[in-house]
N, C-alpha and C. Protein backbone atom coordinates (compact mmCIF):
# COMPACT_ATOMS: atom_id res chain seq x y z
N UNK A 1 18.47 3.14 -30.07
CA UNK A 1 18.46 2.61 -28.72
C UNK A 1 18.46 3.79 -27.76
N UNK A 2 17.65 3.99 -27.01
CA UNK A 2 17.54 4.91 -25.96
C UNK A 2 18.36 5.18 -24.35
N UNK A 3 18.92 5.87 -23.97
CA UNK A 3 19.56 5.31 -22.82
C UNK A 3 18.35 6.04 -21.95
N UNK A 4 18.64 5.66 -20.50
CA UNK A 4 18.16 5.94 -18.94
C UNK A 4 18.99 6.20 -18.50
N UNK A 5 18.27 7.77 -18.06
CA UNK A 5 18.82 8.42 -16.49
C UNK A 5 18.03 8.31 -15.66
N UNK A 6 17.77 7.10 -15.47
CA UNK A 6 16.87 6.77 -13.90
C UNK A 6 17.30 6.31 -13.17
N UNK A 7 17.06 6.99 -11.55
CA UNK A 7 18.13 6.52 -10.82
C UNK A 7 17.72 5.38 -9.89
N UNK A 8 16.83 4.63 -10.33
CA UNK A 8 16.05 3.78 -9.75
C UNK A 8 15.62 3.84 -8.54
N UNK A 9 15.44 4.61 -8.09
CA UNK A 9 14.67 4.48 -6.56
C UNK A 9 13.11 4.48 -6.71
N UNK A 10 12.81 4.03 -6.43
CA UNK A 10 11.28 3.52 -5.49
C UNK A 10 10.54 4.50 -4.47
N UNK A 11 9.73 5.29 -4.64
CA UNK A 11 9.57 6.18 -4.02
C UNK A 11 8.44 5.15 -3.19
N UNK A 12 8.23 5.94 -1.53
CA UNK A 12 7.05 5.89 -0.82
C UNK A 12 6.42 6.32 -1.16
N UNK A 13 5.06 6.33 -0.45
CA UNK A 13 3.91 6.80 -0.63
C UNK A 13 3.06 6.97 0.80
N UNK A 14 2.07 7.53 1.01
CA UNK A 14 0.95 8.12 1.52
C UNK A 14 -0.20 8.19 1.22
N UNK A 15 -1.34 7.71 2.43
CA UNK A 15 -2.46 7.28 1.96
C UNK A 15 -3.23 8.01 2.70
N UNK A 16 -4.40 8.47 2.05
CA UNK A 16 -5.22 9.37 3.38
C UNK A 16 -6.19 8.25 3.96
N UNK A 17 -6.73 7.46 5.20
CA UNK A 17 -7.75 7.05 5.15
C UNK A 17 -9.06 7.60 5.68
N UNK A 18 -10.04 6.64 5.73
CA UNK A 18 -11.62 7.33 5.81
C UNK A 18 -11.65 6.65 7.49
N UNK A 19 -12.69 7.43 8.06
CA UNK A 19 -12.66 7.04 9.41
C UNK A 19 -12.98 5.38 9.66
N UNK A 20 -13.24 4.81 8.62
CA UNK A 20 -12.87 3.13 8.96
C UNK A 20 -11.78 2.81 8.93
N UNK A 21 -10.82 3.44 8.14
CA UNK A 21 -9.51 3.00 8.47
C UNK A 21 -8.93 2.44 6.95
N UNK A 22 -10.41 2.51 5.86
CA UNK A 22 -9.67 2.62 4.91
C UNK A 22 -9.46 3.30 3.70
N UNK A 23 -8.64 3.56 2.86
CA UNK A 23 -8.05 4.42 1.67
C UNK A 23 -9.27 4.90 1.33
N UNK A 24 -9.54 6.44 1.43
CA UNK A 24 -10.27 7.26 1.43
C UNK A 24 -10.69 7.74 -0.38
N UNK A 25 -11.74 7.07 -0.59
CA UNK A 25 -11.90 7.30 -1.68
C UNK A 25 -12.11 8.69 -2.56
N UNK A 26 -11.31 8.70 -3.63
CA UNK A 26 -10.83 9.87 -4.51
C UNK A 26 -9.84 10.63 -4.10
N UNK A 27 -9.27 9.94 -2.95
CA UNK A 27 -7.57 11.19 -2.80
C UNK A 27 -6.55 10.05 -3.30
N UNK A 28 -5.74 11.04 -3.50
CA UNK A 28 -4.55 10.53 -4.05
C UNK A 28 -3.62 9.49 -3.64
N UNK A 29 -3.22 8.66 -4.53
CA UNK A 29 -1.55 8.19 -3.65
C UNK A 29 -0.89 9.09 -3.72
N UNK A 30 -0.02 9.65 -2.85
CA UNK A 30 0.85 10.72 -2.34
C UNK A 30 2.50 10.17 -2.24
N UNK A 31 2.79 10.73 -3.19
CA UNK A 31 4.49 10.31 -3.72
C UNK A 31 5.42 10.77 -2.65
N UNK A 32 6.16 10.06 -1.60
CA UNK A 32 6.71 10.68 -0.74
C UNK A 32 8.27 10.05 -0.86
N UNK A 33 9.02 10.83 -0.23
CA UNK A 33 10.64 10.64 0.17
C UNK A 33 11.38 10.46 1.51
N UNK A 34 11.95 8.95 1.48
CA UNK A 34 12.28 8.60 3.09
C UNK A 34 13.97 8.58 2.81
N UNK A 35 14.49 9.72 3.84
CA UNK A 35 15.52 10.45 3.51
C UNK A 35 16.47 8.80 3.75
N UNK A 36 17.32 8.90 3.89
CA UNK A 36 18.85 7.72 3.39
C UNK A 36 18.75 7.58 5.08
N UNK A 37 18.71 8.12 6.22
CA UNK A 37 19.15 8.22 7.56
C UNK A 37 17.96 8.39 8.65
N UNK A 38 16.76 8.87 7.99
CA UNK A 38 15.64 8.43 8.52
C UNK A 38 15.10 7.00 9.14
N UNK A 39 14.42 7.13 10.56
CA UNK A 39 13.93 6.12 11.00
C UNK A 39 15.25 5.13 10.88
N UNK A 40 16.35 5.80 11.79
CA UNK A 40 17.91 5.06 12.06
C UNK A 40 18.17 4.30 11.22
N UNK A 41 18.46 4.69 9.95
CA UNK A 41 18.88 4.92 8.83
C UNK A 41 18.23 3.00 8.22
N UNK A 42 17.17 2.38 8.84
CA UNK A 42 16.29 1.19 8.66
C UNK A 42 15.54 1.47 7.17
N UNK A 43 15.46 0.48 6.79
CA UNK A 43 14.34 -0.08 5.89
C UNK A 43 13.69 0.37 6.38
N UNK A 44 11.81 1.07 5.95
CA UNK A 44 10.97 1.30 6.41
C UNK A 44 10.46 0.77 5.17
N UNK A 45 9.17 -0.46 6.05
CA UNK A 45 7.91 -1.00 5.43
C UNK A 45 6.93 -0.99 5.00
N UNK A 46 6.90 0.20 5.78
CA UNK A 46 5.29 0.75 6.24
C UNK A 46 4.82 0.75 7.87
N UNK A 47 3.37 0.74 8.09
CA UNK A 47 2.97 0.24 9.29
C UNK A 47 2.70 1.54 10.09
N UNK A 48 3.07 2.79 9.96
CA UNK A 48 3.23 4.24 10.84
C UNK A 48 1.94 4.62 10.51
N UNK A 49 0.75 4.70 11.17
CA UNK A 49 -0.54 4.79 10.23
C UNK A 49 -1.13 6.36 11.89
N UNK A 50 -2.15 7.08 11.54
CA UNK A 50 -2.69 7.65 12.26
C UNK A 50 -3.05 8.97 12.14
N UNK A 51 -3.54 9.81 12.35
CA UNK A 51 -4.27 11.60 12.67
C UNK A 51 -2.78 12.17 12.32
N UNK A 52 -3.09 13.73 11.92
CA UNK A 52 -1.55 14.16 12.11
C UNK A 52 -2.08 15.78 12.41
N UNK A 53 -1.15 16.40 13.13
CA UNK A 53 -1.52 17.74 13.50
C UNK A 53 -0.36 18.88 12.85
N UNK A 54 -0.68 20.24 12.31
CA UNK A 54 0.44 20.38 12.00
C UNK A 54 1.10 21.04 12.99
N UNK A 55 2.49 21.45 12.76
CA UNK A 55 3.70 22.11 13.77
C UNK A 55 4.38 23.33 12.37
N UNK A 56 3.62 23.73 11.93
CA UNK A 56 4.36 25.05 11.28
C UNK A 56 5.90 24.34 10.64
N UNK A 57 6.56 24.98 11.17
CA UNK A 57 8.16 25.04 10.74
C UNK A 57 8.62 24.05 11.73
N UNK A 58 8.37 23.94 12.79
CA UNK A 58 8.34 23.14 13.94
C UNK A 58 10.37 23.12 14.57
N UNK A 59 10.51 24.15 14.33
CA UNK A 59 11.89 24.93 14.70
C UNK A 59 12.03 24.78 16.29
N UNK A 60 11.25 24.99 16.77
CA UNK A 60 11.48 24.93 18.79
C UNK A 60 10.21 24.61 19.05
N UNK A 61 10.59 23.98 20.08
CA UNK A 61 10.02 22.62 21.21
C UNK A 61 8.45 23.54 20.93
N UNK A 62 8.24 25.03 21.11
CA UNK A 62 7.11 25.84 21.41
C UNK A 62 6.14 25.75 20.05
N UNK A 63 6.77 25.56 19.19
CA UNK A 63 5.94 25.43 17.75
C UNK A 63 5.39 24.25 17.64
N UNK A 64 5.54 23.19 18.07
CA UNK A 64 5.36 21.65 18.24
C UNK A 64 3.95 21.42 19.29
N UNK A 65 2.76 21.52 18.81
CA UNK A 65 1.51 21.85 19.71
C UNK A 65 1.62 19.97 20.59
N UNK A 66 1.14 20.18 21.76
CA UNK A 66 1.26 19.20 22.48
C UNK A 66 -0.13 17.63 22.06
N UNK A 67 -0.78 18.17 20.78
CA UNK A 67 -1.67 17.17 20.45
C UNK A 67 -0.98 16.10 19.25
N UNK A 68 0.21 16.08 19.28
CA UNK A 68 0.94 15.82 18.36
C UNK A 68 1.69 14.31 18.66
N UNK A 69 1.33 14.20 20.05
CA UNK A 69 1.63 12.95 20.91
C UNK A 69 1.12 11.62 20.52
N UNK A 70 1.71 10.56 19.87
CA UNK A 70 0.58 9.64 19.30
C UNK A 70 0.35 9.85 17.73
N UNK A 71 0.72 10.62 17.55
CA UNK A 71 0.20 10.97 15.91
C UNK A 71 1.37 11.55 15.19
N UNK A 72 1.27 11.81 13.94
CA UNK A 72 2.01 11.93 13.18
C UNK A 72 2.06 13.62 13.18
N UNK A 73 3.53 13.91 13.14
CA UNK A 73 3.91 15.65 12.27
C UNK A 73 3.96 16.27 11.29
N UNK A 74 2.75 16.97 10.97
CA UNK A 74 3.01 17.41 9.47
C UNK A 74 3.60 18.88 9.63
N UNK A 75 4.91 19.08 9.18
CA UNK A 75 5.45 20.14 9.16
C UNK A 75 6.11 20.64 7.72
N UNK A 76 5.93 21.87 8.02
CA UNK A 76 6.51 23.05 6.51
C UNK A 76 7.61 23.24 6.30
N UNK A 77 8.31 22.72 5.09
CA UNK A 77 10.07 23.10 5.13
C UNK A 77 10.09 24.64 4.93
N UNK A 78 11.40 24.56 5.51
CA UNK A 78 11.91 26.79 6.05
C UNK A 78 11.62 26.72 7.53
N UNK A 79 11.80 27.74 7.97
CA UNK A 79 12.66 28.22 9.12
C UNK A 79 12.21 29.17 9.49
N UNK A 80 12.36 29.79 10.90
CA UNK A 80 11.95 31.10 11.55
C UNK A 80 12.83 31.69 12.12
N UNK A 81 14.59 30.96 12.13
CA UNK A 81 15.69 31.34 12.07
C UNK A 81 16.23 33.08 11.24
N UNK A 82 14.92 33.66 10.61
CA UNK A 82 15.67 34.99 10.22
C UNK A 82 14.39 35.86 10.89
N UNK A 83 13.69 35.12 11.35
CA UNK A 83 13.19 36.07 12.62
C UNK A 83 13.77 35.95 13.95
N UNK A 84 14.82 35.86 14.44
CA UNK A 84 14.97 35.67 15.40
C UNK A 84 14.48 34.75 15.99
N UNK A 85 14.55 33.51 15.83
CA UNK A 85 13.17 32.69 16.55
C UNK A 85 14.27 31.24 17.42
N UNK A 86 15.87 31.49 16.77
CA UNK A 86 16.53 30.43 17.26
C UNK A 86 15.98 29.14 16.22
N UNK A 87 15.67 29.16 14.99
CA UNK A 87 14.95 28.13 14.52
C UNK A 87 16.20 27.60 13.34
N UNK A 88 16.35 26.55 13.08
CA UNK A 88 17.41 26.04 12.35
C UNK A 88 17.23 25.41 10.51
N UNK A 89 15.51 25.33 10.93
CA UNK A 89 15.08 24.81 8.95
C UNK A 89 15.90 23.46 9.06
N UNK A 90 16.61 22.98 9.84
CA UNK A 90 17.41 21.69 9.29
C UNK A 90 15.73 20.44 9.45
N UNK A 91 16.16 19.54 8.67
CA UNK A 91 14.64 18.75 8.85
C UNK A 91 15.70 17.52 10.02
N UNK A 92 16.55 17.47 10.60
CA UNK A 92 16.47 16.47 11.35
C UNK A 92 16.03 17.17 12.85
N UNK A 93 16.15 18.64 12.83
CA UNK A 93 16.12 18.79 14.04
C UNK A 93 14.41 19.43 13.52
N UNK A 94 13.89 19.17 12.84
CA UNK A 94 12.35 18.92 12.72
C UNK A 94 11.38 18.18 13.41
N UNK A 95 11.82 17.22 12.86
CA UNK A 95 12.02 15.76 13.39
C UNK A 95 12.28 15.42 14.43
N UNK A 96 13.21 15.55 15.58
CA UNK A 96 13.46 15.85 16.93
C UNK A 96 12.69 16.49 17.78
N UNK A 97 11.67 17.89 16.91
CA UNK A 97 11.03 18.43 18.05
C UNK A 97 10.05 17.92 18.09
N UNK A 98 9.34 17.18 16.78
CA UNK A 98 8.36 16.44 17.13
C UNK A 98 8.08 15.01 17.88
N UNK A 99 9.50 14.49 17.37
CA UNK A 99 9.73 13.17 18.34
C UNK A 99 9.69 13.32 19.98
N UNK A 100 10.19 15.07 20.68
CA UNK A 100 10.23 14.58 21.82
C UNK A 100 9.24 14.93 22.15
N UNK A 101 7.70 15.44 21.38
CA UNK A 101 6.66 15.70 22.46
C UNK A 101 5.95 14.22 21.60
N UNK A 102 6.55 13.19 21.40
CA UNK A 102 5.55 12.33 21.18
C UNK A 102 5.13 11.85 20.03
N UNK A 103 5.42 12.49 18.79
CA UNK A 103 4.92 12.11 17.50
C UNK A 103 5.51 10.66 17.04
N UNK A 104 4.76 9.83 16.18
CA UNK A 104 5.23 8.60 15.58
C UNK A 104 5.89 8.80 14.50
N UNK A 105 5.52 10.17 13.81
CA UNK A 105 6.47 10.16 12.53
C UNK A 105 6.21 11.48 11.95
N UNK A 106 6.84 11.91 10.68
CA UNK A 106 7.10 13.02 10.56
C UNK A 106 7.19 13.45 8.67
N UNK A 107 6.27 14.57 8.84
CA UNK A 107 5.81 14.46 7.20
C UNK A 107 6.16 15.85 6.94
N UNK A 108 7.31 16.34 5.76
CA UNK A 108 7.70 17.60 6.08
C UNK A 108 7.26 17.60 4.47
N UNK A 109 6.16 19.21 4.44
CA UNK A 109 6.37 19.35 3.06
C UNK A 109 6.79 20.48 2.52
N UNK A 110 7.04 20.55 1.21
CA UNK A 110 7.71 22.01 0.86
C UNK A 110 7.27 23.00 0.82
N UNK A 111 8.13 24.16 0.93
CA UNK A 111 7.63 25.56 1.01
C UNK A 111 7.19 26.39 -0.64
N UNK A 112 7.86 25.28 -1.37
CA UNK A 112 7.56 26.09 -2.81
C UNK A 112 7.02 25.21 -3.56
N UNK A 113 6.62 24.98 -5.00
CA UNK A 113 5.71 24.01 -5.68
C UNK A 113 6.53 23.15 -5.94
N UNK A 114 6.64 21.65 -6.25
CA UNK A 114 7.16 20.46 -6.13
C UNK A 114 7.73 19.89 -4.99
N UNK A 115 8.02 18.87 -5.58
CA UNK A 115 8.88 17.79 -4.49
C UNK A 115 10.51 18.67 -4.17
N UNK A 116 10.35 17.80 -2.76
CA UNK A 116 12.01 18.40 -2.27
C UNK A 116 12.96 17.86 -2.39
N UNK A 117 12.99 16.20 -3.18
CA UNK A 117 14.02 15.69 -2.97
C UNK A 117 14.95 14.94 -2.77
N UNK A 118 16.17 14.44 -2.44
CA UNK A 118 16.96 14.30 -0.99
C UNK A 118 17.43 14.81 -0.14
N UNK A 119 17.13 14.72 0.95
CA UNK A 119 17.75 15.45 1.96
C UNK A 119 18.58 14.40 2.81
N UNK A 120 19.34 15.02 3.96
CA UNK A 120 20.16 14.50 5.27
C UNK A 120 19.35 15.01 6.35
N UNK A 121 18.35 13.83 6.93
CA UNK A 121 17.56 13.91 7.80
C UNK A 121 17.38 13.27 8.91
N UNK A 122 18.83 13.05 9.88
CA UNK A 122 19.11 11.95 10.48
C UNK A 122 17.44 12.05 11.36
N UNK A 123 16.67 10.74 11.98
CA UNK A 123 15.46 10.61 12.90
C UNK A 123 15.45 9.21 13.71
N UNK A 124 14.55 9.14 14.52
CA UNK A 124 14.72 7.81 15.13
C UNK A 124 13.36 6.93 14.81
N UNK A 125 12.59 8.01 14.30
CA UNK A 125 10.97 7.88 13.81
C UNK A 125 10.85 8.34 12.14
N UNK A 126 10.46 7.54 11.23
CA UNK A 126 10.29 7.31 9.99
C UNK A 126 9.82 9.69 9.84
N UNK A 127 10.30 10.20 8.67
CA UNK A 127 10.63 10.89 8.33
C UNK A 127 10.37 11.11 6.57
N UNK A 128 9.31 11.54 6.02
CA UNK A 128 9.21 11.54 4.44
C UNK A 128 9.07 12.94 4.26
N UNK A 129 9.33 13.54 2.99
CA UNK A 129 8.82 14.86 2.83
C UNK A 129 8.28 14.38 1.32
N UNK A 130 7.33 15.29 1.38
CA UNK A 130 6.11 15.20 0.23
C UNK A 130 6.06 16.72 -0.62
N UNK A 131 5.67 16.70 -1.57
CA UNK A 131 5.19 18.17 -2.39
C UNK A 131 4.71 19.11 -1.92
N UNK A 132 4.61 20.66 -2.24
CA UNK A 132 4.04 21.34 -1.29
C UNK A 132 2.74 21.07 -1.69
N UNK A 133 2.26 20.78 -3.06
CA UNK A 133 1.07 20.46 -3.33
C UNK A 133 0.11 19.61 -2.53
N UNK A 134 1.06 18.63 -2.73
CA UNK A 134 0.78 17.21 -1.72
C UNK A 134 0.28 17.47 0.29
N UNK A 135 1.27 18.66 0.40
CA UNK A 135 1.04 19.18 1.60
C UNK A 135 -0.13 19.96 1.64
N UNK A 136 -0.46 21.12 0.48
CA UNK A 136 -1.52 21.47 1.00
C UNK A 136 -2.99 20.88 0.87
N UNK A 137 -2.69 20.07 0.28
CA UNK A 137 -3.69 18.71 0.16
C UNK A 137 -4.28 18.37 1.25
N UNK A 138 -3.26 17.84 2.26
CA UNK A 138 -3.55 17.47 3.49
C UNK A 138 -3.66 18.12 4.45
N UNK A 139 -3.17 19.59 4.41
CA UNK A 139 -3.93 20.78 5.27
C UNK A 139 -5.30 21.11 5.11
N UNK A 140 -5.34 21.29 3.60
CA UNK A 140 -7.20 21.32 3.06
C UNK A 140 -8.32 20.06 3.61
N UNK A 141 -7.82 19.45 4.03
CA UNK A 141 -8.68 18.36 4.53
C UNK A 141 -9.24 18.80 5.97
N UNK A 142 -9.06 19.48 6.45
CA UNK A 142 -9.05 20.34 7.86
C UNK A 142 -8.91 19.72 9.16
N UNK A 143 -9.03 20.52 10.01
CA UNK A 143 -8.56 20.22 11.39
C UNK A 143 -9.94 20.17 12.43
N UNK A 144 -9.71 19.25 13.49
CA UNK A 144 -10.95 19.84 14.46
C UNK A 144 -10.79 20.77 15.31
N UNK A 145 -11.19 21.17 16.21
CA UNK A 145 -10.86 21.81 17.02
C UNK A 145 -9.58 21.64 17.93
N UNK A 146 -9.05 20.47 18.71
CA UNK A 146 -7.90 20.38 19.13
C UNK A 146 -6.67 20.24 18.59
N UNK A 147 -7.19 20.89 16.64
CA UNK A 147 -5.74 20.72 16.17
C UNK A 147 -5.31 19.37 15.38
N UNK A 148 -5.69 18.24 15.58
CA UNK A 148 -5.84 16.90 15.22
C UNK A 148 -6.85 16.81 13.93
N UNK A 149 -6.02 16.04 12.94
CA UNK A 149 -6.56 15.88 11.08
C UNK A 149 -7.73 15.34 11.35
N UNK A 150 -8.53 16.22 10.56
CA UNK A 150 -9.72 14.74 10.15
C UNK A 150 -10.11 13.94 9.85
N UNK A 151 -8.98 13.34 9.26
CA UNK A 151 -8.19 12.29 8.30
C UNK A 151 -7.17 11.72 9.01
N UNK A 152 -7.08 10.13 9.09
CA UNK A 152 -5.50 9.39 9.30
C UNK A 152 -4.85 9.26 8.17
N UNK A 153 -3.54 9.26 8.24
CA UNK A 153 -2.80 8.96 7.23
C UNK A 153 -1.98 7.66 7.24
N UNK A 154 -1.94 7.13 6.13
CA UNK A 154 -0.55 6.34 6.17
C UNK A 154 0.47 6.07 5.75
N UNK A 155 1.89 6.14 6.40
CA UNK A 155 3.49 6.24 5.71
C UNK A 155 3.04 4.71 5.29
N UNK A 156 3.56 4.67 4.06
CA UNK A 156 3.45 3.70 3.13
C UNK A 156 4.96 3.19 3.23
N UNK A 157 5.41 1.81 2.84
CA UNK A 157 6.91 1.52 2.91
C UNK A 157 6.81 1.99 0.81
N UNK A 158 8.03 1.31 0.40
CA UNK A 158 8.38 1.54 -1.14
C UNK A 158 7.12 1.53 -2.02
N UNK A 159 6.53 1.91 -3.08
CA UNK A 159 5.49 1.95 -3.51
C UNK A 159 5.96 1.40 -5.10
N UNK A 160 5.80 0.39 -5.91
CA UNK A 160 6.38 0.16 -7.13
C UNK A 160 5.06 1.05 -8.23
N UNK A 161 4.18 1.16 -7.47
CA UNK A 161 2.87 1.71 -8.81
C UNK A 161 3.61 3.18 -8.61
N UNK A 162 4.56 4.01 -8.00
CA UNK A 162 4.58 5.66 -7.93
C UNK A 162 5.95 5.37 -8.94
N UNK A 163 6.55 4.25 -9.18
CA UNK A 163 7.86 4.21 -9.76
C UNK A 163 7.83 4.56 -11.14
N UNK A 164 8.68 5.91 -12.09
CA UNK A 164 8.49 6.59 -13.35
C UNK A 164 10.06 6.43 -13.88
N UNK A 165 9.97 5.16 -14.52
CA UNK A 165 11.16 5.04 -15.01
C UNK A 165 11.15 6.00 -16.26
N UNK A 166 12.96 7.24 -16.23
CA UNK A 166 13.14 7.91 -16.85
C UNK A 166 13.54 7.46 -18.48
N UNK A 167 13.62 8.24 -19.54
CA UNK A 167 14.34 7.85 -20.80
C UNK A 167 15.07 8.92 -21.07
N UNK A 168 15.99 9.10 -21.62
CA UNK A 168 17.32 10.51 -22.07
C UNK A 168 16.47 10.50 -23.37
N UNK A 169 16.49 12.21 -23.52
CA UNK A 169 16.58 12.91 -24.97
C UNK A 169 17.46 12.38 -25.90
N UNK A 170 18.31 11.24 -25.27
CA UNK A 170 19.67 11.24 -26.40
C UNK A 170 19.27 9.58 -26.59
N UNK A 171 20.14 9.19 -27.52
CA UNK A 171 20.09 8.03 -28.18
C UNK A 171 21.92 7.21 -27.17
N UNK A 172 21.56 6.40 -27.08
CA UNK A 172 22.43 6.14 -26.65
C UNK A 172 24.29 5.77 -27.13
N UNK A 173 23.93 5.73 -28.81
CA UNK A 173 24.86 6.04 -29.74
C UNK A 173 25.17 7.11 -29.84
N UNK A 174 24.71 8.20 -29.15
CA UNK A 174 24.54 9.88 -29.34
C UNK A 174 23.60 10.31 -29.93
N UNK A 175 23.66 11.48 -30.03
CA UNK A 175 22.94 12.65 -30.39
C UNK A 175 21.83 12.06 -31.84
N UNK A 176 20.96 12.23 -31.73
CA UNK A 176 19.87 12.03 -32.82
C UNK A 176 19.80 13.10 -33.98
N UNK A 177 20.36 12.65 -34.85
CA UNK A 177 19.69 14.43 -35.92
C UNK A 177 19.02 13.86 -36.44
């Protein structure tokens, strides 16, 4: 008999679409994470759909480009806090700088290869972080000129097809020889 260490959660997801508006054929579903306190700490359904521009580290109000209004934030986890920059790496105050010039939501991905996680990401606007893979995915898709994706995206609510229920190396009687 096998035991599980799965901790059952349900991951989101992310969809790129095609300029009709729908799921852009041959990209990925995009496995994402909606922190515990995100989007005032609500259920999120789905429904956050649109362009996204990125904001770097998006550490101060100045890194946060003003086309970002209306659309979604794709920003890089880490910090500019050891350059002197006053920048904090925390992802709620990520999240904040993009919320106050306007963004609907906020897509933070990692700075190193894989997923990031859980985090404590308090927001008032839905909040996922994705792979860095996953991120540069959606940077490679490119930008136009004002900065704005070429691609919409969409925050997906719970996704049951991304769900990978785990199994333990061990037997649940113990150890197998």
């Amino acid at each position: 008999v096998a035991a599980t260490n799965d901790d059952g959660v349900i991951p989101h997801s992310i969809e790129v679409l095609d300029l009709s508006g729908n799921v852009m054929p041959g990209s990925p579903k995009i496995h994402a994470v909606k922190p515990e306190y995100a989007n005032l700490a609500s259920e999120y359904t789905g429904g956050v759909q649109g362009r996204y521009v990125f904001a770097g580290f998006a550490d101060t109000p100045d890194q946060v480009p003003d086309t970002v209004a209306g659309n979604i934030c794709l920003v890089e986890r880490g910090s500019t806090a050891e350059a002197a920059d006053n920048g904090t790496g925390l992802f709620a105050n990520k999240a904040a700088q993009c919320e106050a010039k306007g963004a609907i939501g906020t897509v933070v991905f990692n700075n190193v290869p894989g997923e990031i996680g859980g985090v404590l990401a308090p927001s008032a606007n839905v909040l996922m972080t994705i792979s860095q893979e996953n991120g540069q995915y959606l940077m490679n898709l490119g930008f136009a000129g004002n900065g704005l994706s070429n691609h919409s995206i969409r925050l997906n609510g719970k996704d049951a097809d991304l769900f990978k229920g785990m199994v333990t190396g061990f037997s649940s009687r113990g150890p197998v020889a």
